[in-house]
Protein backbone atom coordinates (compact mmCIF):
# COMPACT_ATOMS: atom_id res chain seq x y z
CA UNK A 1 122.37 96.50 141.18
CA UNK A 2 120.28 93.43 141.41
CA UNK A 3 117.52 93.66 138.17
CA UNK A 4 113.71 92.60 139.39
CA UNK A 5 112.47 90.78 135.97
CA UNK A 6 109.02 90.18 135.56
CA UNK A 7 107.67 88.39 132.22
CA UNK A 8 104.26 89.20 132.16
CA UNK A 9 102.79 86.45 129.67
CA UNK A 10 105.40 83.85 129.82
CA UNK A 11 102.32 81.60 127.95
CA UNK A 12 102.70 83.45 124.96
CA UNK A 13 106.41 82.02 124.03
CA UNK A 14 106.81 78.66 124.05
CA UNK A 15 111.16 78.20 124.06
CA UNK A 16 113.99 77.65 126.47
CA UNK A 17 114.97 81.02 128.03
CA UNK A 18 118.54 81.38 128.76
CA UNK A 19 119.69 82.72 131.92
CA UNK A 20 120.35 85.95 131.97
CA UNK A 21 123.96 86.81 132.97
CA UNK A 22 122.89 89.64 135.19
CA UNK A 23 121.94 89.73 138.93
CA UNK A 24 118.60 89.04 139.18
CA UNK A 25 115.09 88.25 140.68
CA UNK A 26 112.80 86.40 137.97
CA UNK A 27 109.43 85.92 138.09
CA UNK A 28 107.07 85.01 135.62
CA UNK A 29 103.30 85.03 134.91
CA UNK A 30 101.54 82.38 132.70
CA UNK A 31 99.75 84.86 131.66
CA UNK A 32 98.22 88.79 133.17
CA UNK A 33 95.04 90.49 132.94
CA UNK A 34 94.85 94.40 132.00
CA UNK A 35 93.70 94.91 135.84
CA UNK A 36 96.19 93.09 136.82
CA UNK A 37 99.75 94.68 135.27
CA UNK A 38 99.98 97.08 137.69
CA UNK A 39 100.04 95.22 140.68
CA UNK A 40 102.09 92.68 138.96
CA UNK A 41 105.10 95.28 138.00
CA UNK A 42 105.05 97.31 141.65
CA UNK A 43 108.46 95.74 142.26
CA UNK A 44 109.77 95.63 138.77
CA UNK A 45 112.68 97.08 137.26
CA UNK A 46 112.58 95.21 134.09
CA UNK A 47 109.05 94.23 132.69
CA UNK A 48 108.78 91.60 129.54
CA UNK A 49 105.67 91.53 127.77
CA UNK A 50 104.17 89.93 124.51
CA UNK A 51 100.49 91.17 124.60
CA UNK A 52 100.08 92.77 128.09
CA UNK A 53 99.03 96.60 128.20
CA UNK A 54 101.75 98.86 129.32
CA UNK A 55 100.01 102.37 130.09
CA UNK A 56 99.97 105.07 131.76
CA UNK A 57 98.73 103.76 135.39
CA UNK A 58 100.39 100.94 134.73
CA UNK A 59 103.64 102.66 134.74
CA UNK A 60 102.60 104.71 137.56
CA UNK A 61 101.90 102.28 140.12
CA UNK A 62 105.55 100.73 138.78
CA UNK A 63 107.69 103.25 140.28
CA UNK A 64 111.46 100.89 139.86
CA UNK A 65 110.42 100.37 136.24
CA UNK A 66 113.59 100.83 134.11
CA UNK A 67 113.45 98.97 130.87
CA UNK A 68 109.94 97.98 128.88
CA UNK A 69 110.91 94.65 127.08
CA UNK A 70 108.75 93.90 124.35
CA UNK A 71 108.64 89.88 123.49
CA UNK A 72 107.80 90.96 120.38
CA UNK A 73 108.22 93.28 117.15
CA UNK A 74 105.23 95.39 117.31
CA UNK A 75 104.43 97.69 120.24
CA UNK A 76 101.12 98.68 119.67
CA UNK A 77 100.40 97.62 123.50
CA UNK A 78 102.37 99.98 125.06
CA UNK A 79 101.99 103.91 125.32
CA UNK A 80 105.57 104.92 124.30
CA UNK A 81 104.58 108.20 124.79
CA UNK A 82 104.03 107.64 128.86
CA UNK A 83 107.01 105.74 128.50
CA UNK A 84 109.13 108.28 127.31
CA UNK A 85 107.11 110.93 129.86
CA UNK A 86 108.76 108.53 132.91
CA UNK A 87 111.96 107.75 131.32
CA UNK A 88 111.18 104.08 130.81
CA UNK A 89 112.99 102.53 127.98
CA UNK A 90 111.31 100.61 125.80
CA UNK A 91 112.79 97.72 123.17
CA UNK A 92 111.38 95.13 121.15
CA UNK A 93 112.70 91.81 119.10
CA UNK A 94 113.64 92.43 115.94
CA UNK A 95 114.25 89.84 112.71
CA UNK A 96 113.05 86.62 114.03
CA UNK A 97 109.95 86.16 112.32
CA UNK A 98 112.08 86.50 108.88
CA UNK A 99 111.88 83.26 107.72
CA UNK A 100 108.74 81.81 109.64
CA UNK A 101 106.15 84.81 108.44
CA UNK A 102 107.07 84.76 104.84
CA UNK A 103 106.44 81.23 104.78
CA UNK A 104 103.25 80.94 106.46
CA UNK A 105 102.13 83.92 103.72
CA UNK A 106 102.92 81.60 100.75
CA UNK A 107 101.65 78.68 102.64
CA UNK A 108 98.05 80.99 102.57
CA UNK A 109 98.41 82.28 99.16
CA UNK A 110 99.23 78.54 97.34
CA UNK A 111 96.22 77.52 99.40
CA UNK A 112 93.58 80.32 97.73
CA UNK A 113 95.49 80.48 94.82
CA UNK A 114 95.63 76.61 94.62
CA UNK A 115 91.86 75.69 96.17
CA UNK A 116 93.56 73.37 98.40
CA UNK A 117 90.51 73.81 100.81
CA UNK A 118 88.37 73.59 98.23
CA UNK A 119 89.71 70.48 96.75
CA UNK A 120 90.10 68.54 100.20
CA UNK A 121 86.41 68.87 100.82
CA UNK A 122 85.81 67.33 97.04
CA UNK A 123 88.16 64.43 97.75
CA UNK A 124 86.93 63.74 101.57
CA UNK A 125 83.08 63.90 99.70
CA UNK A 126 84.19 61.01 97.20
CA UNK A 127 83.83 62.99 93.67
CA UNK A 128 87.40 61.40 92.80
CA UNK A 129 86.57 58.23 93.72
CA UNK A 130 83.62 58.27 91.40
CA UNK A 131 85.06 59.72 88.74
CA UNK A 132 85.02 58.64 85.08
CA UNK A 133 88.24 60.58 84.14
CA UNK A 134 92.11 60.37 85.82
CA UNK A 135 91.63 63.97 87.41
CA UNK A 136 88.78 66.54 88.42
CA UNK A 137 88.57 70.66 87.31
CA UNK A 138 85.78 71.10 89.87
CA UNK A 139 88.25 74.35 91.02
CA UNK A 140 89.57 76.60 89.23
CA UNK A 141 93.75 77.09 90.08
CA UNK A 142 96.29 79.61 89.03
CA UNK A 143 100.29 80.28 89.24
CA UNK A 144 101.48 82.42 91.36
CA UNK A 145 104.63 82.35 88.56
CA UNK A 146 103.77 85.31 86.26
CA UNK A 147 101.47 86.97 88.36
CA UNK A 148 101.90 90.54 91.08
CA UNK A 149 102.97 91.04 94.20
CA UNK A 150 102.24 94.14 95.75
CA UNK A 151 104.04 94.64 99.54
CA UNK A 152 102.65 97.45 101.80
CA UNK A 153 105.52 97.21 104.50
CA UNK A 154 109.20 96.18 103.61
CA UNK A 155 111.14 95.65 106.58
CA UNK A 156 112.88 92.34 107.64
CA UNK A 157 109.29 90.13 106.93
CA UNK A 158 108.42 92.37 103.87
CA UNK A 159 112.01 91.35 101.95
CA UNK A 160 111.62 87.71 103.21
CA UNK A 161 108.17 87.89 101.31
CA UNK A 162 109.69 89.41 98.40
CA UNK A 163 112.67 87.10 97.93
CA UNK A 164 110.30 84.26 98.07
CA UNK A 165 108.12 85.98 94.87
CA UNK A 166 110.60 86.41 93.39
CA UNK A 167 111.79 82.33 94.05
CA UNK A 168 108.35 81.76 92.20
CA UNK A 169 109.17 84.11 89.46
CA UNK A 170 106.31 86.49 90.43
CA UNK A 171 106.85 90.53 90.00
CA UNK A 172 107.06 92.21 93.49
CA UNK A 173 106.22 96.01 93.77
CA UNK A 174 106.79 97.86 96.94
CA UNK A 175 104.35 100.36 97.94
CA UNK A 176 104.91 103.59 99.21
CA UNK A 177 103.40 105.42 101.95
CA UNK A 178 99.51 105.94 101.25
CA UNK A 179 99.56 110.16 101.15
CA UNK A 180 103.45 110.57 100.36
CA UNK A 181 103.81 113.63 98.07
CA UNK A 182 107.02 111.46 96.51
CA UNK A 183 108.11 107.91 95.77
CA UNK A 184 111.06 106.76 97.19
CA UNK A 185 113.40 105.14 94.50
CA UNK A 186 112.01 101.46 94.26
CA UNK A 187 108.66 102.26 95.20
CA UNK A 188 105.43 103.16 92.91
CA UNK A 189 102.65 105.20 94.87
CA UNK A 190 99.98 103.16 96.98
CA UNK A 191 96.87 103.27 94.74
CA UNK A 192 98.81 102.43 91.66
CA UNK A 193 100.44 98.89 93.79
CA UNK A 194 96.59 98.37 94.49
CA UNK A 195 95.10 98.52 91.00
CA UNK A 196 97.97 96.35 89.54
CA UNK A 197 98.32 93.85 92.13
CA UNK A 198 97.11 90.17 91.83
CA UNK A 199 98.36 89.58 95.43
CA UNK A 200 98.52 92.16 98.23
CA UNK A 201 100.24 91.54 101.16
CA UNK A 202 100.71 93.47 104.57
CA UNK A 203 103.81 93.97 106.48
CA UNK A 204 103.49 97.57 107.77
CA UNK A 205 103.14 98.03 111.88
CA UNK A 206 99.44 99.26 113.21
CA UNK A 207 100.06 102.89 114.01
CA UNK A 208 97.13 105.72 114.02
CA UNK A 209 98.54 106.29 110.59
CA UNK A 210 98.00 102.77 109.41
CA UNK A 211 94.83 101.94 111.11
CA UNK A 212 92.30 100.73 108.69
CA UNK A 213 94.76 101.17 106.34
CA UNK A 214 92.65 98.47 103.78
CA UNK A 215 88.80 99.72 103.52
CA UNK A 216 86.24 100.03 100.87
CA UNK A 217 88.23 103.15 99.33
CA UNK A 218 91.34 100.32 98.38
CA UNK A 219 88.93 97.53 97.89
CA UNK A 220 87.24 99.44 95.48
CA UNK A 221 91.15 99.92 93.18
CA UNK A 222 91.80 96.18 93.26
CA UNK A 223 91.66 94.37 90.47
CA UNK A 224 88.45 92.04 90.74
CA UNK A 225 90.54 88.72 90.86
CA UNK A 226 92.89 89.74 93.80
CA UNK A 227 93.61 88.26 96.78
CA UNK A 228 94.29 89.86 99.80
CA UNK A 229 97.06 88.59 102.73
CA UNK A 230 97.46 90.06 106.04
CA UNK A 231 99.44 88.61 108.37
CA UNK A 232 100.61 91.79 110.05
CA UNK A 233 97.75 93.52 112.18
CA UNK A 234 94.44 93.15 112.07
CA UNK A 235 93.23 96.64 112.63
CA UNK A 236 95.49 97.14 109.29
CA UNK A 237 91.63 96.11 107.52
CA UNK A 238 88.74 97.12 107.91
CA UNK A 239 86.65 94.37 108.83
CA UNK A 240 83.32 94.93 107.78
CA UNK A 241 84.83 96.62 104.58
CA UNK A 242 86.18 93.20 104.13
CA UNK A 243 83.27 91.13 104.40
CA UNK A 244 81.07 93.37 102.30
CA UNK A 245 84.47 93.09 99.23
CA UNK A 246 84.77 88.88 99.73
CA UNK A 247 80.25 88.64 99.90
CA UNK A 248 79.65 91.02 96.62
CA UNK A 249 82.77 89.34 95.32
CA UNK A 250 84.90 92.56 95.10
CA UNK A 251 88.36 90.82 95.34
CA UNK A 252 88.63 87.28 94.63
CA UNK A 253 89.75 86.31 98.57
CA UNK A 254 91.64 87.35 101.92
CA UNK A 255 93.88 84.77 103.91
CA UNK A 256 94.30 86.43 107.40
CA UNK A 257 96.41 85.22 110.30
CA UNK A 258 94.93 87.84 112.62
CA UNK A 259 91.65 90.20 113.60
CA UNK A 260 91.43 93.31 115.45
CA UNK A 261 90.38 92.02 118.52
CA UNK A 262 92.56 88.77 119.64
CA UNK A 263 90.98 86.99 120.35
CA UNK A 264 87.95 87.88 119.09
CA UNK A 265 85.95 86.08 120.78
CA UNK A 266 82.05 86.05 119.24
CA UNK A 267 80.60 88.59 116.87
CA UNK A 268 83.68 88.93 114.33
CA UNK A 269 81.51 88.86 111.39
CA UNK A 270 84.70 87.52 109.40
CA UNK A 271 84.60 83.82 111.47
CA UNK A 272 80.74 84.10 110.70
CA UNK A 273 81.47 83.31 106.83
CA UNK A 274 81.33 80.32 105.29
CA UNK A 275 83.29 81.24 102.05
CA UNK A 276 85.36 79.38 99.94
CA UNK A 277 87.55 82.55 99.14
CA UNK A 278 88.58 83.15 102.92
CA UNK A 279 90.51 81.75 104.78
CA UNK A 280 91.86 82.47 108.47
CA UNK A 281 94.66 80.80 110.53
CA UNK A 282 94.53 81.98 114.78
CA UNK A 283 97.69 84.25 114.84
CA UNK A 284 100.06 82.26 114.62
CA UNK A 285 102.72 82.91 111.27
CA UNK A 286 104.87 84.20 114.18
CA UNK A 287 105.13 81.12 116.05
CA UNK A 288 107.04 78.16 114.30
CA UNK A 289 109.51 76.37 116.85
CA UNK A 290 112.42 77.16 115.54
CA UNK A 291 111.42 81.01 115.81
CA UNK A 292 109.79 81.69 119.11
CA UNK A 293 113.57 79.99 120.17
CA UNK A 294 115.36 82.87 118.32
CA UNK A 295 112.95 85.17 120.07
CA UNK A 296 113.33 83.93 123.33
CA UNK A 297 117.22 84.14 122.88
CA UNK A 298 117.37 87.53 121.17
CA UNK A 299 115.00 88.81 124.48
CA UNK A 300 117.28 87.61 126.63
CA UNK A 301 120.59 89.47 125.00
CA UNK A 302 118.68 92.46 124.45
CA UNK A 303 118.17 92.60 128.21
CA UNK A 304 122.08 91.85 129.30
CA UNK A 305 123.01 94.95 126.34
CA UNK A 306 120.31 97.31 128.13
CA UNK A 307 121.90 96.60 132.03
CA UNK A 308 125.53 96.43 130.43
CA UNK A 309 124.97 100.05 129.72
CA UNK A 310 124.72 99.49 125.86
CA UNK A 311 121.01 98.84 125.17
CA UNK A 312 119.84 97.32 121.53
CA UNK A 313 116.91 97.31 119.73
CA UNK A 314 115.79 100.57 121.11
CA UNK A 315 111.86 102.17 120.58
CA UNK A 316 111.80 104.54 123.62
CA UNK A 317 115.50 105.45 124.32
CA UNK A 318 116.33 105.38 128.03
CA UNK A 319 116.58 108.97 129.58
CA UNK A 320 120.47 110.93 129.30
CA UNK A 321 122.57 110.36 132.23
């Protein structure tokens, strides 16, 4: 049987694509509109998409669709549940972003925790140069050695996070589920990771469950002089919850790497601050070189497993023969 691929945002991944060692038709999309998917897929049996909405009319005017192959790890932009309705299989890309995420969180909490921003504006305004004295304490700086870590998520990117805390010699604790009637052994209960952390970071996947996980409520238990670190999703926050904690000074900063709506286009009231205790980098923690590779190779092998007859990496199990 000859597989019909279509990648639906092929802009979104910037690597070499194997081959795949299947029979096949390829075709690819720079990138495709919501109101376009549909017309896109008609032929389809295997669909790849990073961002592009899978739903329900999608899948309906896709009759050949087989597999749903997600170029990513979350699946938020797909209706598994029409999926599994049709018997469509859906998978996703699991593991990649292990090393590249983690980083790109440390690389946002040395910079609040550090001023960096803060203390490249003094330099490029001259204060150093006319200083009396070898070095300036315009900013105040802190260690991340000594201080908390609390992790709301702890898959793949959530232990990458940790063993890097715990590189710095910072204490890591692992929160559980927000309404959980028990801990699970290693974790301490949500509101208790909030009050105690200095740092809190997300790693948890945007579900119904999740969504606006982070609002006034859990501003309101963090300690004064935390910072908080999402570079999960952003309808993990609540935005305007956010703004009002970093203007009244609530918590002492947020470093995001994404919004709820991406792109956001105008009237995020986050990219209307000016603040020194925020900082925001365009979605992109996912997206070193070396990882959107791994991505594109893993996508690849997890469609040759799913035609082979031994699919990986399964969210929507393909119907029983």
């Amino acid at each position: 049987m000859k597989e019909y691929i279509v990648f639906l945002d092929r802009a979104t991944l910037i690597a070499e694509l194997p081959i795949p060692a299947i029979e096949h038709t390829w075709v690819e999309h720079p990138d495709t509109r919501p109101e376009e998917v549909g017309d896109a897929l008609w032929r389809a049996s295997i669909a790849i998409t990073n961002k592009a909405p899978i739903t329900a009319a999608v899948l309906d005017a896709a009759p050949k669709l087989r597999l749903v192959a997600v170029a990513a790890t979350g699946v938020n932009n797909v209706d598994l549940d029409a999926c599994r309705e049709r018997g469509v299989a859906v998978t996703n890309i699991r593991g990649y972003a292990e090393h590249t995420v983690p980083e790109h969180v440390f690389m946002l909490l040395l910079a609040m925790r550090r001023n960096l921003i803060a203390w490249r504006k003094t330099l490029n305004a001259g204060a150093w140069q006319r200083a009396r004295e070898f070095c300036l304490f315009d900013h105040e700086m802190h260690d991340l050695h000594g201080s908390t870590l609390g992790l709301i998520g702890h898959g793949s990117i959530g232990r990458g996070v940790e063993r890097l805390a715990q590189a710095f010699g910072m204490e890591v604790l692992l929160a559980e589920h927000r309404d959980a009637a028990a801990c699970r052994p290693g974790y301490i209960p949500f509101d208790e990771v909030l009050a105690r952390a200095d740092h809190l970071s997300l790693h948890c996947p945007l579900t119904e469950a999740t969504r606006g996980l982070i609002g006034a409520r859990e501003f309101g238990l963090m300690k004064r002089n935390a910072v908080l670190i999402n570079c999960a999703r952003g309808g993990l926050v609540d935005e305007a919850a956010l703004v009002t904690a970093l203007t009244t000074r609530r918590i002492a900063g947020a470093a995001l790497d994404v919004l709820a709506v991406e792109p956001p286009g105008t009237g995020n009231p986050l990219l209307d601050l000016d603040l020194p205790n925020l900082l925001i980098t365009p979605h992109v923690a996912w997206s070193s070189r070396e990882a959107m590779q791994a991505l594109g190779e893993q996508l690849i092998r997890v469609i040759e497993a799913f035609v082979a007859g031994r699919p990986i990496n399964l969210v929507v199990p393909p119907p029983s023969p």
